[in-house]
C-alpha atoms as a PDB file:
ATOM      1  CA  UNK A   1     156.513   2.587 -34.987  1.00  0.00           C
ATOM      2  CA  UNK A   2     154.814   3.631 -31.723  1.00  0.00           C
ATOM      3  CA  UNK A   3     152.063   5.643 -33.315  1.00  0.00           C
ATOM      4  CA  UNK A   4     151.139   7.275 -29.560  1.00  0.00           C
ATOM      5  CA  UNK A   5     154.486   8.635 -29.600  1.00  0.00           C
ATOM      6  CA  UNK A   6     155.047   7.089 -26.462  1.00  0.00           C
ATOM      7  CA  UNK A   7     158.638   5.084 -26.747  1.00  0.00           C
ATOM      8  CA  UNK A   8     160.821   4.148 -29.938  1.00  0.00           C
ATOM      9  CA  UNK A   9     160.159   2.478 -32.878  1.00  0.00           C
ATOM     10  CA  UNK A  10     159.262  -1.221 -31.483  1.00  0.00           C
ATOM     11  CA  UNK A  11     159.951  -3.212 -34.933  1.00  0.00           C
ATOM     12  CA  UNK A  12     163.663  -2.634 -34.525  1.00  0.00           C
ATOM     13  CA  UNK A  13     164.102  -4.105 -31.088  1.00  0.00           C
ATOM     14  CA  UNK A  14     166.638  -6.818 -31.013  1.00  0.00           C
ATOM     15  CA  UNK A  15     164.931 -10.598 -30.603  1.00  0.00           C
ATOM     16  CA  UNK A  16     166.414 -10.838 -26.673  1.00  0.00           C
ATOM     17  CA  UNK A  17     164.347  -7.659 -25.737  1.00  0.00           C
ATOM     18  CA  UNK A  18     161.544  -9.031 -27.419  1.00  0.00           C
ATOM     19  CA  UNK A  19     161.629 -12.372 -25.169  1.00  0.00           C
ATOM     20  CA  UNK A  20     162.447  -9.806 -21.975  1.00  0.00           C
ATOM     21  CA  UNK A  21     159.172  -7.650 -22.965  1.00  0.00           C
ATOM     22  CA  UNK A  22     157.034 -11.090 -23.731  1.00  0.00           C
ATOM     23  CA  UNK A  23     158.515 -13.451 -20.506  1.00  0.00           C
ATOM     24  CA  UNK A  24     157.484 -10.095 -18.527  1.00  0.00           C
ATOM     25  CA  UNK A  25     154.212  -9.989 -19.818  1.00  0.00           C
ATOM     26  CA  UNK A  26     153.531 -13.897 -19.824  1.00  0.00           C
ATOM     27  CA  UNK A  27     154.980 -13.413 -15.775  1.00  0.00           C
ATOM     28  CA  UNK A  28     152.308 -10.316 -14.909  1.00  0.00           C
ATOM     29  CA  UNK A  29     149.443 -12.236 -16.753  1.00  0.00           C
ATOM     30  CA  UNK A  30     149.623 -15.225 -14.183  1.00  0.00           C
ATOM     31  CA  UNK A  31     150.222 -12.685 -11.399  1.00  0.00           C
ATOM     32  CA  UNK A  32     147.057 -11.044 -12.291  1.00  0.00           C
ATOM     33  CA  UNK A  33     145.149 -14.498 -13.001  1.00  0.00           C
ATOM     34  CA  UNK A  34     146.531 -14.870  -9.107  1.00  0.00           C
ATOM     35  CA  UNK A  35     145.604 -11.574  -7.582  1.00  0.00           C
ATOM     36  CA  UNK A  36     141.482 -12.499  -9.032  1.00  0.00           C
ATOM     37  CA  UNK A  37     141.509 -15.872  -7.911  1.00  0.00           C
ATOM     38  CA  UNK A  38     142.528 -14.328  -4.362  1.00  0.00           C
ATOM     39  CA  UNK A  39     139.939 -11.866  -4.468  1.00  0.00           C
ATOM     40  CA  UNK A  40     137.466 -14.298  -5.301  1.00  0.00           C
ATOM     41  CA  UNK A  41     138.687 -16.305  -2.043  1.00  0.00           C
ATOM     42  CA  UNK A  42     138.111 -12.527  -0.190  1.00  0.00           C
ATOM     43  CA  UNK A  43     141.543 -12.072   0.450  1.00  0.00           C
ATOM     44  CA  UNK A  44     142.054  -8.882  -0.538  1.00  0.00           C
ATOM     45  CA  UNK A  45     145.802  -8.028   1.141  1.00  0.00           C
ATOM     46  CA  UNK A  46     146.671 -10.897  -0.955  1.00  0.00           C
ATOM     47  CA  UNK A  47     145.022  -9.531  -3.572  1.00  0.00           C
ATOM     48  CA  UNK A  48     145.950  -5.830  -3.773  1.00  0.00           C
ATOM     49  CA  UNK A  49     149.710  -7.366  -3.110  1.00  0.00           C
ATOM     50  CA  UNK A  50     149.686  -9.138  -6.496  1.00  0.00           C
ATOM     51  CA  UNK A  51     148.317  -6.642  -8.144  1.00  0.00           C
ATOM     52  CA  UNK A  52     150.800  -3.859  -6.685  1.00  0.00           C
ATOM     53  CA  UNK A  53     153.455  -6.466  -8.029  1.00  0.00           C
ATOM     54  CA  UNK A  54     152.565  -5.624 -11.559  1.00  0.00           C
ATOM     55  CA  UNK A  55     151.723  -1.984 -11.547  1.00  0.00           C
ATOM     56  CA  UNK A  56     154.384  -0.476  -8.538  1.00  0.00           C
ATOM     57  CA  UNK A  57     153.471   2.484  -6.899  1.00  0.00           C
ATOM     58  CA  UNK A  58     151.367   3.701  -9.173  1.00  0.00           C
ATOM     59  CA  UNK A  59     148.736   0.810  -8.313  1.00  0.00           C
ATOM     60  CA  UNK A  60     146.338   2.371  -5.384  1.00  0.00           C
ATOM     61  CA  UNK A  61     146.298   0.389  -2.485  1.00  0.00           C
ATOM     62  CA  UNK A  62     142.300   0.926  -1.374  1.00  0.00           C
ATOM     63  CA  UNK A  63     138.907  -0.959  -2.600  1.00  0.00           C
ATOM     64  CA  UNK A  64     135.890   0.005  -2.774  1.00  0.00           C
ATOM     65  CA  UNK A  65     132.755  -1.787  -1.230  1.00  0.00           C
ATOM     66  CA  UNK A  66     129.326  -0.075  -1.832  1.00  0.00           C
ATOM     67  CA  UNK A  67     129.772   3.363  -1.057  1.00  0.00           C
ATOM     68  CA  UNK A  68     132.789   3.130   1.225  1.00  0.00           C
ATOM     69  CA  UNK A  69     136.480   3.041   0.103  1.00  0.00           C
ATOM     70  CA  UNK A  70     139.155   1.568   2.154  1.00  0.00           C
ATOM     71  CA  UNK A  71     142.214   2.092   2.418  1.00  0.00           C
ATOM     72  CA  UNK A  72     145.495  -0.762   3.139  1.00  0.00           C
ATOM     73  CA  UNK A  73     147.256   0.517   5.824  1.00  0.00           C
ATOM     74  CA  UNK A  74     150.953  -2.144   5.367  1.00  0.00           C
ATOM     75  CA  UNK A  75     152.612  -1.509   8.991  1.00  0.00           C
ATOM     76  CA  UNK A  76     148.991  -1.727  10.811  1.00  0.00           C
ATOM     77  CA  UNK A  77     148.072  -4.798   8.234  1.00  0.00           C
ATOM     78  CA  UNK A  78     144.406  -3.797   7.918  1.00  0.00           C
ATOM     79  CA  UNK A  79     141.632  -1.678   5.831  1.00  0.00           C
ATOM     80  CA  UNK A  80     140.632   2.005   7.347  1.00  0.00           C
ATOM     81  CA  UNK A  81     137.530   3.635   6.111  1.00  0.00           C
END
């Protein structure tokens, strides 16, 4: 049982939506081991791309360096301040 009350009872899932919910996870773990080895190499469109492949829209496209936050701007393919 889903004691946050969130989504069903997860114990009575059937074993082939089990393997979909564990192959998804096993896919967005590499993605994410990806997106920080591409941030480590400073490329941060490449970066903030991965990531945005795991979390959708709801992931925010900006990153913050010191005390300025930029913004990824797709159809000019560059940070604004």
């Amino acid at each position: 049982m889903d004691p946050k009350g969130i989504q069903e009872n997860i114990n009575n899932l059937t074993y082939d939506e089990k393997m979909k919910i564990k192959e998804k996870a096993e896919l967005d773990y590499y993605k994410a081991v990806n997106a920080r080895q591409l941030e480590s190499e400073n490329d941060m469109k490449g970066s903030i791309n991965k990531w945005s492949e795991i979390f959708g829209d709801s992931f925010p496209r900006q990153m913050v360096i010191g005390r300025c936050v930029y913004r990824y701007c797709f159809k000019q393919d560059r940070f604004f301040s």
